[in-house]
C-alpha atoms as a PDB file:
ATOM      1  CA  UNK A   1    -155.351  19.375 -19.338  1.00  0.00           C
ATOM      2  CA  UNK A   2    -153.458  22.824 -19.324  1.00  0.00           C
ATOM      3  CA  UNK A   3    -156.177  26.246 -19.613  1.00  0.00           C
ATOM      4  CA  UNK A   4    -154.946  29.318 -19.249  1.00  0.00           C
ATOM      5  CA  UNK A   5    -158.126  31.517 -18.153  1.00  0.00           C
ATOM      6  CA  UNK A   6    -159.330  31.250 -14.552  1.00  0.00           C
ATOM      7  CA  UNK A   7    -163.174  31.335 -14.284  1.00  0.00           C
ATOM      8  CA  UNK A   8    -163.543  34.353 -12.232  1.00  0.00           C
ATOM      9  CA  UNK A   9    -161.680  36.284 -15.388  1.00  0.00           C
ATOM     10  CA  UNK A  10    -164.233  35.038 -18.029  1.00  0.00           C
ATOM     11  CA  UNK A  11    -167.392  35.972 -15.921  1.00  0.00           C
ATOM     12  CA  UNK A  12    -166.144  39.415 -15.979  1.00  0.00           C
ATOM     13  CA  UNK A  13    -166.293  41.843 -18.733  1.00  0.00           C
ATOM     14  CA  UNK A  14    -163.710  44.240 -17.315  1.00  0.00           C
ATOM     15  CA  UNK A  15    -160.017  44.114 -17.985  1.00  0.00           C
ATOM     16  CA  UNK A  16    -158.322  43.549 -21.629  1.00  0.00           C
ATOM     17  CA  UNK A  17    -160.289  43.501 -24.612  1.00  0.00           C
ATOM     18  CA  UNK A  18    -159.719  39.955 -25.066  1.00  0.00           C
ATOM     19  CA  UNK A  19    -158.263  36.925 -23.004  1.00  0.00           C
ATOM     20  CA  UNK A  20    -156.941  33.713 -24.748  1.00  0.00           C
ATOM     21  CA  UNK A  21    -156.078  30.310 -23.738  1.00  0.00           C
ATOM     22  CA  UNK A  22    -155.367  26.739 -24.585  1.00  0.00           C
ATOM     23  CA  UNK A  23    -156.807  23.230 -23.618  1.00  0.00           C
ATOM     24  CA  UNK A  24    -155.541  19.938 -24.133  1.00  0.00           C
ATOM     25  CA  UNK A  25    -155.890  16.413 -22.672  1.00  0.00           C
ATOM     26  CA  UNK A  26    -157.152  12.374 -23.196  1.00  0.00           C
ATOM     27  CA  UNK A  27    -159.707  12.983 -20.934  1.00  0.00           C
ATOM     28  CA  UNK A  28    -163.247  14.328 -22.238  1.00  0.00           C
ATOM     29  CA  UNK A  29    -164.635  17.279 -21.318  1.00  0.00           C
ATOM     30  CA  UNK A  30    -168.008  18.723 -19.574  1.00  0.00           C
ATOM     31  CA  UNK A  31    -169.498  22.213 -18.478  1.00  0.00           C
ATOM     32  CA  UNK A  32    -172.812  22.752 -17.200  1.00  0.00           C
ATOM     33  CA  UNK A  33    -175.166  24.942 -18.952  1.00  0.00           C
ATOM     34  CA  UNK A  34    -174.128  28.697 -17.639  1.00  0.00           C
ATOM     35  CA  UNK A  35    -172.954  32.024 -19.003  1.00  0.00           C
ATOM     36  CA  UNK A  36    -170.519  35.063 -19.157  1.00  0.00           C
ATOM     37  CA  UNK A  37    -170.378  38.538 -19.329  1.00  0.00           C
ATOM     38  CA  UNK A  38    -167.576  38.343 -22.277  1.00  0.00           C
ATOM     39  CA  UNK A  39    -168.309  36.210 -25.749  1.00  0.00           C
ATOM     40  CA  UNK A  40    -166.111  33.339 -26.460  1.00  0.00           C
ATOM     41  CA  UNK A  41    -165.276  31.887 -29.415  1.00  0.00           C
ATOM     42  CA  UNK A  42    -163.921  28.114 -29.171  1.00  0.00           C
ATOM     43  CA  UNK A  43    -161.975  26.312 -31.556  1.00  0.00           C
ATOM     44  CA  UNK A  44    -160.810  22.861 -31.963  1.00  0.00           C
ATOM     45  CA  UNK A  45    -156.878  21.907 -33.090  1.00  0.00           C
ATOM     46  CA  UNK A  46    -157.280  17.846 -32.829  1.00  0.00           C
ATOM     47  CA  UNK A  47    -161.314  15.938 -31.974  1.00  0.00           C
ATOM     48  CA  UNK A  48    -164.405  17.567 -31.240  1.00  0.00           C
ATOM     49  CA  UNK A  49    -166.463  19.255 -29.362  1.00  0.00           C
ATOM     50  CA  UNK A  50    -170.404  19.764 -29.325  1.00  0.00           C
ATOM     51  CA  UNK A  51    -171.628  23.193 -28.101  1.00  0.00           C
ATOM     52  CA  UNK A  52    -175.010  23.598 -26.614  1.00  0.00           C
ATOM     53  CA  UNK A  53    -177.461  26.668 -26.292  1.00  0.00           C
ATOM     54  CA  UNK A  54    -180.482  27.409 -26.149  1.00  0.00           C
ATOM     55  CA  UNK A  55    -181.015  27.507 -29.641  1.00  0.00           C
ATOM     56  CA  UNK A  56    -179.528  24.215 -30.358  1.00  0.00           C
ATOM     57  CA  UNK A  57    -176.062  22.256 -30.416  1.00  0.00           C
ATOM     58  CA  UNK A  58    -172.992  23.121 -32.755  1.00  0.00           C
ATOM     59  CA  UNK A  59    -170.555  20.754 -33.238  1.00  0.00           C
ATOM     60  CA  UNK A  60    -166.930  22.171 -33.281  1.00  0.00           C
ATOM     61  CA  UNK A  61    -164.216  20.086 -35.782  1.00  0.00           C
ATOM     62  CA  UNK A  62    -160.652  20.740 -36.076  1.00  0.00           C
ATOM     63  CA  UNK A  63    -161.299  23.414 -38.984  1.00  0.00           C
ATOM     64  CA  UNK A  64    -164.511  24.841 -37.357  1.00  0.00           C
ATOM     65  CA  UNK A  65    -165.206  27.329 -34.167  1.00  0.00           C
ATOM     66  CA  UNK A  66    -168.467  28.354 -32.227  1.00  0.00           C
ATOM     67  CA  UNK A  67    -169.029  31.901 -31.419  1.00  0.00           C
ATOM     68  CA  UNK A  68    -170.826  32.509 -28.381  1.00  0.00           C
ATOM     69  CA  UNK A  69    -172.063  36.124 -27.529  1.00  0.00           C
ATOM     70  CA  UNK A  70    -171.901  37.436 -24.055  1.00  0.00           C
ATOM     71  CA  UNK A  71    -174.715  36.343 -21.777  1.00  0.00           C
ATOM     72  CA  UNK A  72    -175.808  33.520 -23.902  1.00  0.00           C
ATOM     73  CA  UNK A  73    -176.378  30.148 -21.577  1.00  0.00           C
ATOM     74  CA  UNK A  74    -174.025  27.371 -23.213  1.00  0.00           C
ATOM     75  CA  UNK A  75    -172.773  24.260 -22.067  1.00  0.00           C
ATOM     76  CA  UNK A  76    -169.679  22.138 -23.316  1.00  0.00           C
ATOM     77  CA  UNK A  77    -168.837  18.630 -24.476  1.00  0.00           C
ATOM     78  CA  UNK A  78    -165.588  17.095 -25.943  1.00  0.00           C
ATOM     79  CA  UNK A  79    -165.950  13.878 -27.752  1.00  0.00           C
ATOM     80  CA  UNK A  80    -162.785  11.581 -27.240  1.00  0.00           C
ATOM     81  CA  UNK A  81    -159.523  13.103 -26.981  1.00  0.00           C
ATOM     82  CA  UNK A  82    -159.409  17.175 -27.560  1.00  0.00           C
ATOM     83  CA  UNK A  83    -156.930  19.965 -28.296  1.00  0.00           C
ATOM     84  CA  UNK A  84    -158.221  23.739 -28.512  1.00  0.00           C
ATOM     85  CA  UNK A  85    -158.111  26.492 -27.722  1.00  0.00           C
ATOM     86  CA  UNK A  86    -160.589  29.323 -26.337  1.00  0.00           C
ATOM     87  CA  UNK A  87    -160.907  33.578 -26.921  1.00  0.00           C
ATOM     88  CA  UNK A  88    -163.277  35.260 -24.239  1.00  0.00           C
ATOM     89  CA  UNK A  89    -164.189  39.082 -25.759  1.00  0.00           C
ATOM     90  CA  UNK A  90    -165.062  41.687 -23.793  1.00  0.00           C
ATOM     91  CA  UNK A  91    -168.774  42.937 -23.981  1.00  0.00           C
ATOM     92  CA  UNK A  92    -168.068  46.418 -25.105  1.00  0.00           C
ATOM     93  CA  UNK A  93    -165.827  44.769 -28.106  1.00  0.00           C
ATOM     94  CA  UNK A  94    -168.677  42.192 -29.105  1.00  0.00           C
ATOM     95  CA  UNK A  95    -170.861  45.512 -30.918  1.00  0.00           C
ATOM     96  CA  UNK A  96    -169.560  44.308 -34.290  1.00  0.00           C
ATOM     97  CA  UNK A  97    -169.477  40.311 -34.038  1.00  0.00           C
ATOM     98  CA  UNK A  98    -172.268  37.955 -34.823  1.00  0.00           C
ATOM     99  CA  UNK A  99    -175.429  38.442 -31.688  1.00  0.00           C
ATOM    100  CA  UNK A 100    -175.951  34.895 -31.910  1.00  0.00           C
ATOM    101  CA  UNK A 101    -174.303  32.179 -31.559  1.00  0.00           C
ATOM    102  CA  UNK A 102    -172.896  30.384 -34.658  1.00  0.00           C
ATOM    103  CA  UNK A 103    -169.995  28.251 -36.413  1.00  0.00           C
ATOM    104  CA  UNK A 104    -167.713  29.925 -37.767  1.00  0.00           C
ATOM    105  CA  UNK A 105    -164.634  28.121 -40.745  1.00  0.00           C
ATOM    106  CA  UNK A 106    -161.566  28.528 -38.949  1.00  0.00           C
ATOM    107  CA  UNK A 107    -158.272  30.110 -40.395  1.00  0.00           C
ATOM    108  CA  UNK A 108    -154.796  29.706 -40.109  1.00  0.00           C
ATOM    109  CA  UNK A 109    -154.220  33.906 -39.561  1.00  0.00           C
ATOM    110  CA  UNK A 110    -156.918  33.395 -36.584  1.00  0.00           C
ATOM    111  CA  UNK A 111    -155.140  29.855 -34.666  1.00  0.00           C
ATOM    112  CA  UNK A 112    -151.823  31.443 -35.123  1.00  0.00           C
ATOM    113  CA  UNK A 113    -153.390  35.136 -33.250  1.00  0.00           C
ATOM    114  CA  UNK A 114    -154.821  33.193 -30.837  1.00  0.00           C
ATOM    115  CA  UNK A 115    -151.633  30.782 -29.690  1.00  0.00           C
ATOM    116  CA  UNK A 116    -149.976  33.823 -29.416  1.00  0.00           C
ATOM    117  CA  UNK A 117    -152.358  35.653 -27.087  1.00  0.00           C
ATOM    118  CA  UNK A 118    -152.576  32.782 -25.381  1.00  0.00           C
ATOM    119  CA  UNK A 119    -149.043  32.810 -24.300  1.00  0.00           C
ATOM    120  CA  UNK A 120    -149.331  36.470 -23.011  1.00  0.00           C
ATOM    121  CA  UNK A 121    -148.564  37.081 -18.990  1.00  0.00           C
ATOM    122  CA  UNK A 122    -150.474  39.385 -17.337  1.00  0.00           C
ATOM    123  CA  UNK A 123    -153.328  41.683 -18.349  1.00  0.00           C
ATOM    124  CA  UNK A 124    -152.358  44.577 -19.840  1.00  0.00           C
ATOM    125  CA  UNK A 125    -152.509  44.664 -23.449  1.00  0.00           C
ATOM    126  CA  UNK A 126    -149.285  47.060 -25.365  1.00  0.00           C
ATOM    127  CA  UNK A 127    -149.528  48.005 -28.298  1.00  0.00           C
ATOM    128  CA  UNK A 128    -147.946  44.954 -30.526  1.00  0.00           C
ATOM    129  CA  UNK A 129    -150.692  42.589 -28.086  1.00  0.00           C
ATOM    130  CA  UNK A 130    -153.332  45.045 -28.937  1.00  0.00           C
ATOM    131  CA  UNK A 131    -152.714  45.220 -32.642  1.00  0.00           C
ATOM    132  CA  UNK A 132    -152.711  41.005 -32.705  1.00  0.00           C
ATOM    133  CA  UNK A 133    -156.229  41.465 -30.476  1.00  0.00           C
ATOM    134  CA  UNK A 134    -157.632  43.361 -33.594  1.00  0.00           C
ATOM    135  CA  UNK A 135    -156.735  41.257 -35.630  1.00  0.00           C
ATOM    136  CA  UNK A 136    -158.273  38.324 -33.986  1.00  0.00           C
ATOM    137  CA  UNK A 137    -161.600  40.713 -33.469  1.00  0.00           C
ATOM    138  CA  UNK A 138    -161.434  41.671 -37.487  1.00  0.00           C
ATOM    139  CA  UNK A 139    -161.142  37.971 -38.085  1.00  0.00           C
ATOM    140  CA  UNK A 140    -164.127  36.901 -35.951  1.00  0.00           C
ATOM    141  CA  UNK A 141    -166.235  39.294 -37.651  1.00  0.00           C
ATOM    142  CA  UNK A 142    -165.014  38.211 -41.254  1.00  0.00           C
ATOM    143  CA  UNK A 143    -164.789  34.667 -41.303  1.00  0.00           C
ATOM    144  CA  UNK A 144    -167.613  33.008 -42.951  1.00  0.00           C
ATOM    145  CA  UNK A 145    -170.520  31.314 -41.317  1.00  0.00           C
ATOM    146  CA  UNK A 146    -170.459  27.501 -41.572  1.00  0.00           C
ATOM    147  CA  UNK A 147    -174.034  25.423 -41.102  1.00  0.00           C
ATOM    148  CA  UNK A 148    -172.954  23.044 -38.770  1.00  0.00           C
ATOM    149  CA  UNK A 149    -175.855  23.619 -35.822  1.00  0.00           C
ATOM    150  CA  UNK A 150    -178.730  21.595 -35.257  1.00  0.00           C
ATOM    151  CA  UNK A 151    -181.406  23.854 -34.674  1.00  0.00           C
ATOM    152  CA  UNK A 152    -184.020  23.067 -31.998  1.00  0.00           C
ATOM    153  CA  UNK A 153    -188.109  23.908 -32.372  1.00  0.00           C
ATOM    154  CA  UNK A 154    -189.297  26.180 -29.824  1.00  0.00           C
ATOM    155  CA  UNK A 155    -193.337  24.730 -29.788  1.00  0.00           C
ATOM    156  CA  UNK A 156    -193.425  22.610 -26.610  1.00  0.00           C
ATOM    157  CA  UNK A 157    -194.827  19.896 -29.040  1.00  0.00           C
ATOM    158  CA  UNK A 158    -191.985  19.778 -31.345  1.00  0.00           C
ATOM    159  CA  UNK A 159    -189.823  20.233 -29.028  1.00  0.00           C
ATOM    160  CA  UNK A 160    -190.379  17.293 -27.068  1.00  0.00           C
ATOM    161  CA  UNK A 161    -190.669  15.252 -30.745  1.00  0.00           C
ATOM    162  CA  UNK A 162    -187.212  16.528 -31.116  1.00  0.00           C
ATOM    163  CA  UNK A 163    -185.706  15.522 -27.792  1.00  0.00           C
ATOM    164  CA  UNK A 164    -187.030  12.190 -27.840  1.00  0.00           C
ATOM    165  CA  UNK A 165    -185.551  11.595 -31.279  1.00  0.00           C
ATOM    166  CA  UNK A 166    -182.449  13.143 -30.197  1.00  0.00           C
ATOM    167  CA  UNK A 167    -182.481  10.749 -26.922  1.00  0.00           C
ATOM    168  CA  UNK A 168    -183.370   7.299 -29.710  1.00  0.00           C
ATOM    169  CA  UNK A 169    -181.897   8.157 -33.301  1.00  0.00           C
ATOM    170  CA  UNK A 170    -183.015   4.504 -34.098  1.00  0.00           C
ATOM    171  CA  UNK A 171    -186.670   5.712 -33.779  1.00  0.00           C
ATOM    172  CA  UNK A 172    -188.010   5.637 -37.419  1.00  0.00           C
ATOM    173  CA  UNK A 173    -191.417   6.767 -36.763  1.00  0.00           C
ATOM    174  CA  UNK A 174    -193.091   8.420 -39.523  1.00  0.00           C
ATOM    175  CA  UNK A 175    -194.427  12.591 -39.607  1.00  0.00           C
ATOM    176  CA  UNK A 176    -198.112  10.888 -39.234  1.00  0.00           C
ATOM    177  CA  UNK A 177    -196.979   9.053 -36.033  1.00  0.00           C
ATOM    178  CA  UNK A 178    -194.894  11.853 -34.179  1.00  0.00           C
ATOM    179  CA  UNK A 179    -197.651  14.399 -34.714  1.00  0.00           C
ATOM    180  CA  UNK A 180    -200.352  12.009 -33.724  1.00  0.00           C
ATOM    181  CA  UNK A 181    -197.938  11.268 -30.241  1.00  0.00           C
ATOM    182  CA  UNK A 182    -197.233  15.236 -29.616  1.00  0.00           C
ATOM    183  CA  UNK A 183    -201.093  15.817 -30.037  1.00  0.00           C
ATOM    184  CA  UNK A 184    -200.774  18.122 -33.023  1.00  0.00           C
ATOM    185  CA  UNK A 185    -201.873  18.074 -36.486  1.00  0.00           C
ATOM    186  CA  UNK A 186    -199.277  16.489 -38.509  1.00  0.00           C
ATOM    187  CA  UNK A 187    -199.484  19.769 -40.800  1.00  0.00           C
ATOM    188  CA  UNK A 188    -199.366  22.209 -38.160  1.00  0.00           C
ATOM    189  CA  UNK A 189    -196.197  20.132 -36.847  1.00  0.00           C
ATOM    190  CA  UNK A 190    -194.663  19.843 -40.609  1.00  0.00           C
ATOM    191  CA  UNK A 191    -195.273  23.520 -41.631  1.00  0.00           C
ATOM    192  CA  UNK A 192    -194.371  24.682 -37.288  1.00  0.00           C
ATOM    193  CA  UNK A 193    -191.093  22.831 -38.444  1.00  0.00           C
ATOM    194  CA  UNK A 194    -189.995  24.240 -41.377  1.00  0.00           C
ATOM    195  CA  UNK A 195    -190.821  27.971 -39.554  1.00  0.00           C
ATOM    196  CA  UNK A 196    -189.070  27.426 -36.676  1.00  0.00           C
ATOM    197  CA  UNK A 197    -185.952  25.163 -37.404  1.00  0.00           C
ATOM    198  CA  UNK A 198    -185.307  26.157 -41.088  1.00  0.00           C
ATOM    199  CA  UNK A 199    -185.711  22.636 -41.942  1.00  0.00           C
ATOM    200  CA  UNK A 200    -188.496  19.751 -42.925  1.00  0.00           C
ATOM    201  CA  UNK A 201    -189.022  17.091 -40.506  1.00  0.00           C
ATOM    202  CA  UNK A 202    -187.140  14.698 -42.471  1.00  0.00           C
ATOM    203  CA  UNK A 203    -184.207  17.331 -42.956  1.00  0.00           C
ATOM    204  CA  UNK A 204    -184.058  17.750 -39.259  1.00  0.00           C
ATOM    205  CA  UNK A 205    -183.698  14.235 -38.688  1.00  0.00           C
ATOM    206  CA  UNK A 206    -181.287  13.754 -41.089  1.00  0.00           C
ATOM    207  CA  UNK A 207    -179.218  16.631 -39.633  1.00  0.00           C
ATOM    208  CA  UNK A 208    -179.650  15.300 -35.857  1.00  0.00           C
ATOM    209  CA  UNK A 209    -178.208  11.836 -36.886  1.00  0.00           C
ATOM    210  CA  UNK A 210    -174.984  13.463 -39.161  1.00  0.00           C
ATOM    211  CA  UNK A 211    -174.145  15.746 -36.049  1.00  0.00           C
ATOM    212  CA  UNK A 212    -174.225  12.721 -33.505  1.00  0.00           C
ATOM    213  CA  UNK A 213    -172.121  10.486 -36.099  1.00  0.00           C
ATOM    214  CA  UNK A 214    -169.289  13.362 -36.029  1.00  0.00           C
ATOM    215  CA  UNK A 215    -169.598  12.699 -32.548  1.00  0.00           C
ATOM    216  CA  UNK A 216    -169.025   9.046 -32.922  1.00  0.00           C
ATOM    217  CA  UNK A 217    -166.306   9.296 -35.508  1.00  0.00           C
ATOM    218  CA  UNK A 218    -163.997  11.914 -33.564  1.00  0.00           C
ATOM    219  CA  UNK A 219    -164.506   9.016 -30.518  1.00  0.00           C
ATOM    220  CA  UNK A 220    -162.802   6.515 -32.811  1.00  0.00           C
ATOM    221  CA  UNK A 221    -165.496   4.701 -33.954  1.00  0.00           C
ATOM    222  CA  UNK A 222    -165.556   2.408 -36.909  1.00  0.00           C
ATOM    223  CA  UNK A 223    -167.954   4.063 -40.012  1.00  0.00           C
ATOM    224  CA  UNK A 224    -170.127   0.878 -40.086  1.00  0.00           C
ATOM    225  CA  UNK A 225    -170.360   1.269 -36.844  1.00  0.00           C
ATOM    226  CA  UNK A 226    -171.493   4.952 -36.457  1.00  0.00           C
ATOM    227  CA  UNK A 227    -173.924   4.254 -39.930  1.00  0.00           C
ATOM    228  CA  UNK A 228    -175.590   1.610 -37.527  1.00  0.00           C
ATOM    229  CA  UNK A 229    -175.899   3.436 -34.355  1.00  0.00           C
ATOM    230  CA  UNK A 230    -177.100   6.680 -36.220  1.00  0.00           C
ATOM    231  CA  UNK A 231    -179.705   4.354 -37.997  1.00  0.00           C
ATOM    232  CA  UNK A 232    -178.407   3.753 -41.460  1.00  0.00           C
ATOM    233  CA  UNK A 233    -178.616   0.306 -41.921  1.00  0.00           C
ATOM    234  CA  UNK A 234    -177.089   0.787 -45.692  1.00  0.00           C
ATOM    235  CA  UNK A 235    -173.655   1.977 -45.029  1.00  0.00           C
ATOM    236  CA  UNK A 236    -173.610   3.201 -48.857  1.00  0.00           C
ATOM    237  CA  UNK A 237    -176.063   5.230 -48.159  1.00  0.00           C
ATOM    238  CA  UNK A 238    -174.624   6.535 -45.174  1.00  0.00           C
ATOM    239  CA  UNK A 239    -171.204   7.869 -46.842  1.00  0.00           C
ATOM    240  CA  UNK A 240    -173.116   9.011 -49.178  1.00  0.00           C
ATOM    241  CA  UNK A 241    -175.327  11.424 -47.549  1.00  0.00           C
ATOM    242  CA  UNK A 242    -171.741  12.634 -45.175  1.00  0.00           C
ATOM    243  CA  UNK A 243    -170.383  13.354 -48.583  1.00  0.00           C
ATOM    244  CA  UNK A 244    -173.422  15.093 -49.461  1.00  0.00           C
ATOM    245  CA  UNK A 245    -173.534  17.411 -46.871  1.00  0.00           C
ATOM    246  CA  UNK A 246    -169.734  17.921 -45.677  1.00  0.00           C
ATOM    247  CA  UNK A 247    -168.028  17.555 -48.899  1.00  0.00           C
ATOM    248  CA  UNK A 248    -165.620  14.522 -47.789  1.00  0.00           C
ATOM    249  CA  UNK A 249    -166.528  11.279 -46.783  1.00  0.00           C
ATOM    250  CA  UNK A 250    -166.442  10.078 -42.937  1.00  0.00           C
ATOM    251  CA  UNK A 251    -163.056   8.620 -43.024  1.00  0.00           C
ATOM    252  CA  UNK A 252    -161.822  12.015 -44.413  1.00  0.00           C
ATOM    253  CA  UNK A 253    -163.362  14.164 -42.465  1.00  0.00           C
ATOM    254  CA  UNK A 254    -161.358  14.567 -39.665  1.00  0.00           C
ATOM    255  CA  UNK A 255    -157.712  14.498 -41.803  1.00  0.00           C
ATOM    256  CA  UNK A 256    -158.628  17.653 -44.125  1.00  0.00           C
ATOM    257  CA  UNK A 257    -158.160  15.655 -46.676  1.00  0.00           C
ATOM    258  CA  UNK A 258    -159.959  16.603 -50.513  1.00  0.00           C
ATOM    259  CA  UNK A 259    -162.572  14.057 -51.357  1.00  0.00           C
END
């Protein structure tokens, strides 16, 4: 694995407006929960990567890039083999980009910026660096919000129904029997949902199982194997529902390939 920004550098908000750099490797990734002064955007080139706050967990595709604002606690996990690449802002220059964290559709203007950057030596920015640091700020703030999160409650109740369906996506326990297990009304928990995750119970599960099969099928696995383990047992059904909500199906995902 190569990266180009030393820790001590993205903790601190001083020096150039932004610092950029590279990671690749076969060997999966992981970083604790913690937090900077700057904001970082990560993108993916080649697998995947699944972001973590406290708001919930992003996953990050090859065409796809999180946005983390300064001071936000985050932790990081790459899912089989990953390429990417990483843009720490400085706090002052975050004013005008999103103030919470978010996934963002990738573009080719904003890659290309960034490789660049990241092949710059030494901190100070001239005035050809600074005009391609613009550009990769005017680009954050412009590119258009993808929903790729998975939102977690915030009610202790729901939010231990949600992390014990998160831990067992095989559970198939109805609304009736979660709420009745969390010791709150099943209405209270249905309508607490809704409020607080922008989603119905059912649409939350749903969601929870679709971002953990990404995770499968950017670790190699076989479709009718993810369907199973994210607890379709009708694989039809399955590719069906990807389509439905990511516009390709599973074996297409991950080649930008049209449907």
């Amino acid at each position: 694995m190569s990266y180009f920004i030393t820790p001590e550098r993205a903790m601190s908000s001083e020096g150039p407006m932004i610092i950029a750099g590279k990671q690749d490797g076969s060997i999966p990734r992981f970083i604790a929960v913690h937090a900077h002064a700057r904001g970082q955007l990560l993108g993916a080139s080649t697998g995947l990567l699944t972001v973590g706050t406290e708001a919930g967990q992003w996953v990050v595709p090859a065409i796809h890039a999180v946005w983390i604002p300064p001071h936000h606690r985050h932790s990081l996990r790459s899912h089989g083999p990953y390429f990417g690449w990483s843009v720490y802002v400085a706090e002052p220059e975050c004013a005008m980009l999103p103030a919470v964290p978010c996934t963002l559709r990738s573009s080719g203007l904003l890659r290309e910026a960034v490789y660049r950057a990241a092949s710059w030596k030494g901190g100070d920015l001239n005035p050809v660096r600074e005009r391609i640091a613009r550009v990769i700020l005017d680009e954050i703030a412009g590119l258009p919000h993808e929903d790729l999160g998975l939102p977690m409650p915030v009610d202790t109740r729901l939010a231990r129904i949600a992390q014990a369906f998160t831990d067992n996506l095989l559970d198939e326990r109805k609304a009736e029997e979660w709420a009745e297990w969390a010791g709150i009304p099943v209405r209270t928990m249905t309508r607490k949902f809704v409020v607080e995750t922008g989603f119905t119970f059912t649409e939350w599960r749903q969601r929870a199982r679709l971002m953990r099969a990404l995770e499968l099928l950017a670790a190699g696995e076989a479709v009718t194997s993810v369907a199973l383990d994210v607890g379709y047992n009708n694989i039809s059904a399955f590719i069906a529902m990807f389509r439905r909500v990511f516009g390709v199906t599973p074996t297409r995902y991950f080649t930008g390939e049209g449907s």
